[in-house]
C-alpha atoms as a PDB file:
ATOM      1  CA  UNK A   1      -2.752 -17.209  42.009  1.00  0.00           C
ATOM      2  CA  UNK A   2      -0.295 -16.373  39.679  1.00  0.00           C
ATOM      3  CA  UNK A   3       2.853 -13.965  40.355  1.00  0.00           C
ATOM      4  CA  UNK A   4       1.388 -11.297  38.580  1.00  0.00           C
ATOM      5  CA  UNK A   5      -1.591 -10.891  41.085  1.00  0.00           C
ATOM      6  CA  UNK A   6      -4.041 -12.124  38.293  1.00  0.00           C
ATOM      7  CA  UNK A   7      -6.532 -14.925  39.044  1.00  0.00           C
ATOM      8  CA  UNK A   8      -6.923 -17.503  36.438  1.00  0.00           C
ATOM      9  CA  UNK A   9     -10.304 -16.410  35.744  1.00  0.00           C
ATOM     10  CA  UNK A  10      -8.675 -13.688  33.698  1.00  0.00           C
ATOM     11  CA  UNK A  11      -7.719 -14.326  30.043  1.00  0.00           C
ATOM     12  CA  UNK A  12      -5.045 -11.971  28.179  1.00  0.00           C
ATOM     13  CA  UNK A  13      -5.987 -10.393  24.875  1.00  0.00           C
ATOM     14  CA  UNK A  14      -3.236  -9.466  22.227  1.00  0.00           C
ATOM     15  CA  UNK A  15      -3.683  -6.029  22.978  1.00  0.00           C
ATOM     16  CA  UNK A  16      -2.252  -6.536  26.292  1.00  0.00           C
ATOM     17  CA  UNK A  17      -5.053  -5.813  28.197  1.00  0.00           C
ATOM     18  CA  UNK A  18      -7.143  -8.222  30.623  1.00  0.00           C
ATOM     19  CA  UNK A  19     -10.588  -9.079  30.269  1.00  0.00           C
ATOM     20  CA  UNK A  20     -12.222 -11.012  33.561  1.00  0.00           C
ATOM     21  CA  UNK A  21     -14.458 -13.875  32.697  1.00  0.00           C
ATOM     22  CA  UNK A  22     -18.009 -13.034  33.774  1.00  0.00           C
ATOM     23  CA  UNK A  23     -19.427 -15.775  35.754  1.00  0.00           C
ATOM     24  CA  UNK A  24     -22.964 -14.819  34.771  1.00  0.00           C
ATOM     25  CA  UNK A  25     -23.654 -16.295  31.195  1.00  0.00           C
ATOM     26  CA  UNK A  26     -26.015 -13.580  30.201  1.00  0.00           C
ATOM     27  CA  UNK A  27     -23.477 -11.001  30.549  1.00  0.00           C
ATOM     28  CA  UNK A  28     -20.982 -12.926  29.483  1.00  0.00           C
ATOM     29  CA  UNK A  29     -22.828 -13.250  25.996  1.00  0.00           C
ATOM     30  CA  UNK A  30     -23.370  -9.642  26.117  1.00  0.00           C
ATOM     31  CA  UNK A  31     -19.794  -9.024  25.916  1.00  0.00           C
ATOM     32  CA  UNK A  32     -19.209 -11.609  23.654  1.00  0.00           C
ATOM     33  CA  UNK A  33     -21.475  -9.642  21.234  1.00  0.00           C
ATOM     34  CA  UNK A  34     -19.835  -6.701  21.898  1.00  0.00           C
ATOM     35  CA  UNK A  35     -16.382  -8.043  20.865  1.00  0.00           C
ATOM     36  CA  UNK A  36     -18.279  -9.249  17.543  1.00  0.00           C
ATOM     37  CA  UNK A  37     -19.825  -6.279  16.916  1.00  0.00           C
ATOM     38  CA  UNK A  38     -15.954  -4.355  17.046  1.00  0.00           C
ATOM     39  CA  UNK A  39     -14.302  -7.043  15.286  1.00  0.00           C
ATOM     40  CA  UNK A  40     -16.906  -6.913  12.390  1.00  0.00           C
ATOM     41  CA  UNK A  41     -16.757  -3.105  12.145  1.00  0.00           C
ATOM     42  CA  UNK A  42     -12.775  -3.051  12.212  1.00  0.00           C
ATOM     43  CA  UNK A  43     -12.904  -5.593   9.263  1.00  0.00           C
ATOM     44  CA  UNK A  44     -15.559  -2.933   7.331  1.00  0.00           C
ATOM     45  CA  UNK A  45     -13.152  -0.218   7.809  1.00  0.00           C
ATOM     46  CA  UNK A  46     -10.313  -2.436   6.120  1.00  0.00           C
ATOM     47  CA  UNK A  47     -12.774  -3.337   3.458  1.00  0.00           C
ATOM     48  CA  UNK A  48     -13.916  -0.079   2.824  1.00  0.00           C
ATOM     49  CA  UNK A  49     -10.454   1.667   2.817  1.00  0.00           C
ATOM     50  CA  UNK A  50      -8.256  -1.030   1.417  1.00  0.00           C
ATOM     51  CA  UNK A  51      -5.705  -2.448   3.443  1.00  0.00           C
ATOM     52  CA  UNK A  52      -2.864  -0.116   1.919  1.00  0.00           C
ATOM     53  CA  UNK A  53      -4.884   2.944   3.732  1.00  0.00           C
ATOM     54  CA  UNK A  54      -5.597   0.824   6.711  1.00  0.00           C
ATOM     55  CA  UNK A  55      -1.643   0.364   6.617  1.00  0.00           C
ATOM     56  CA  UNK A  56      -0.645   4.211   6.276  1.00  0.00           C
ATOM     57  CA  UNK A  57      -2.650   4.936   9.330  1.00  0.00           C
ATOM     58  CA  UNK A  58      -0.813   2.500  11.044  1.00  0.00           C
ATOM     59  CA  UNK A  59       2.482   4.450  10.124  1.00  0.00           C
ATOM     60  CA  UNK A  60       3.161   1.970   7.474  1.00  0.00           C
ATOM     61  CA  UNK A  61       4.296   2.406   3.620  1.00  0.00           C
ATOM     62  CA  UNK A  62       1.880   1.546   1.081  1.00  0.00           C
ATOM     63  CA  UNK A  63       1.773   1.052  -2.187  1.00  0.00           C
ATOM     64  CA  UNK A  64      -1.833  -0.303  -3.886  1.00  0.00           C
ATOM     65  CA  UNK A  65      -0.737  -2.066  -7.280  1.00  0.00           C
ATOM     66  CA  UNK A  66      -3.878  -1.787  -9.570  1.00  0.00           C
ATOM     67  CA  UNK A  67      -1.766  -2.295 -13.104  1.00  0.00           C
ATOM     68  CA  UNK A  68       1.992  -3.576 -14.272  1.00  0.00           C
ATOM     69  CA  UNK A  69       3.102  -0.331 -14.420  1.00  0.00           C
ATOM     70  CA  UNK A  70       2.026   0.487 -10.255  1.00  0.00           C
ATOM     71  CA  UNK A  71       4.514  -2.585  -9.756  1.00  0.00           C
ATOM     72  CA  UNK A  72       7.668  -0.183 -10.717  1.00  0.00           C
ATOM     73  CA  UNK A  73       6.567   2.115  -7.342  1.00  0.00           C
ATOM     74  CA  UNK A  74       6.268  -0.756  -5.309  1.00  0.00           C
ATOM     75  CA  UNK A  75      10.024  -2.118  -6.659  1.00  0.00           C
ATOM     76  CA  UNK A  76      10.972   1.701  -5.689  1.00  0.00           C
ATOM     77  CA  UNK A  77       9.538   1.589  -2.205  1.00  0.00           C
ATOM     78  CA  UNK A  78      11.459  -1.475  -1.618  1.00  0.00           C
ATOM     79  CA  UNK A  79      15.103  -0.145  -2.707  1.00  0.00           C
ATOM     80  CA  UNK A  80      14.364   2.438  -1.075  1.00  0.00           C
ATOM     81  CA  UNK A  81      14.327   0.514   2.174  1.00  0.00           C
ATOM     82  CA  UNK A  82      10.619   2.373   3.167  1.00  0.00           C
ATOM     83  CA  UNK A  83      10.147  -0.450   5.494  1.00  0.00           C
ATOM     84  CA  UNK A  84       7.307  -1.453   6.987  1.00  0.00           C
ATOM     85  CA  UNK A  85       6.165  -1.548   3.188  1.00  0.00           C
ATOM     86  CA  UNK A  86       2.369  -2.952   2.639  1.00  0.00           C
ATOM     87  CA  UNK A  87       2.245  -3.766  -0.993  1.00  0.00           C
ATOM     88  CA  UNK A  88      -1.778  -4.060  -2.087  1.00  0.00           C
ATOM     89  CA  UNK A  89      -1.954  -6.165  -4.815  1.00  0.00           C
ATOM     90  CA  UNK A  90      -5.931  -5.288  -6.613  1.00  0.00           C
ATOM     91  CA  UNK A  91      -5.857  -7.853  -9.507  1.00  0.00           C
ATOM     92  CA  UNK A  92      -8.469  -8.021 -12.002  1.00  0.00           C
ATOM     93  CA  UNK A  93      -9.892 -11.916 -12.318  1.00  0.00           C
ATOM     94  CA  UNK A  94     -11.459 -11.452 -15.384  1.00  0.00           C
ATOM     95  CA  UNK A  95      -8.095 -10.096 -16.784  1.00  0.00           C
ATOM     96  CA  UNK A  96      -4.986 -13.073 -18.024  1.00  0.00           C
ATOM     97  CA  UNK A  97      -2.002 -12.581 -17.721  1.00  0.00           C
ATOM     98  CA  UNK A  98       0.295 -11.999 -20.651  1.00  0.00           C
ATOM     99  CA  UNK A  99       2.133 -15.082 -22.266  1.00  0.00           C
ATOM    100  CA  UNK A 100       5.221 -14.949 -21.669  1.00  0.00           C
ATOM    101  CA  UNK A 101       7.901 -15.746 -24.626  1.00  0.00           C
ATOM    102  CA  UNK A 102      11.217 -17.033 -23.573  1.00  0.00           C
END
């Protein structure tokens, strides 16, 4: 057993906490699901919201850059030192980028 008093049945998430492995399959899949089923609702939130809002209510700055002009906040945010700074970047694919003349 390892010095922590865990047995190595137990697996560590990134969260910090400890989930015990289930030794009967059935239940085991049920929580399996379960872990799906959070996973895929967190990543609906983010999808819904935007990542920028998803960052804010993680006590981030965010700045969600739709057009060239947006990119003059986000260059503000930064010399501003408003770290941690999310920068959402919603480009257009249909849209091309101007030639450039040098």
């Amino acid at each position: 057993m390892p010095a922590d008093g865990r047995s190595s049945a137990e697996s560590v998430l990134s969260s910090g906490r400890h989930l015990r492995c289930v030794a009967n399959p059935v239940r085991q899949a049920s929580y399996d699901a379960e872990g799906r089923r959070l996973i895929q609702a967190a990543q609906e939130v983010m999808l819904r919201k935007g990542k920028s809002e998803t960052g804010r209510s993680l006590g981030a700055q965010a700045v969600t850059v739709r057009e060239e002009k947006d990119l003059t906040v986000a260059a503000e945010a930064i010399s501003n030192g408003a770290f941690p700074l999310l920068i959402e970047i919603k480009a257009d694919p249909a849209r091309r980028a101007p030639e450039c003349s040098n």
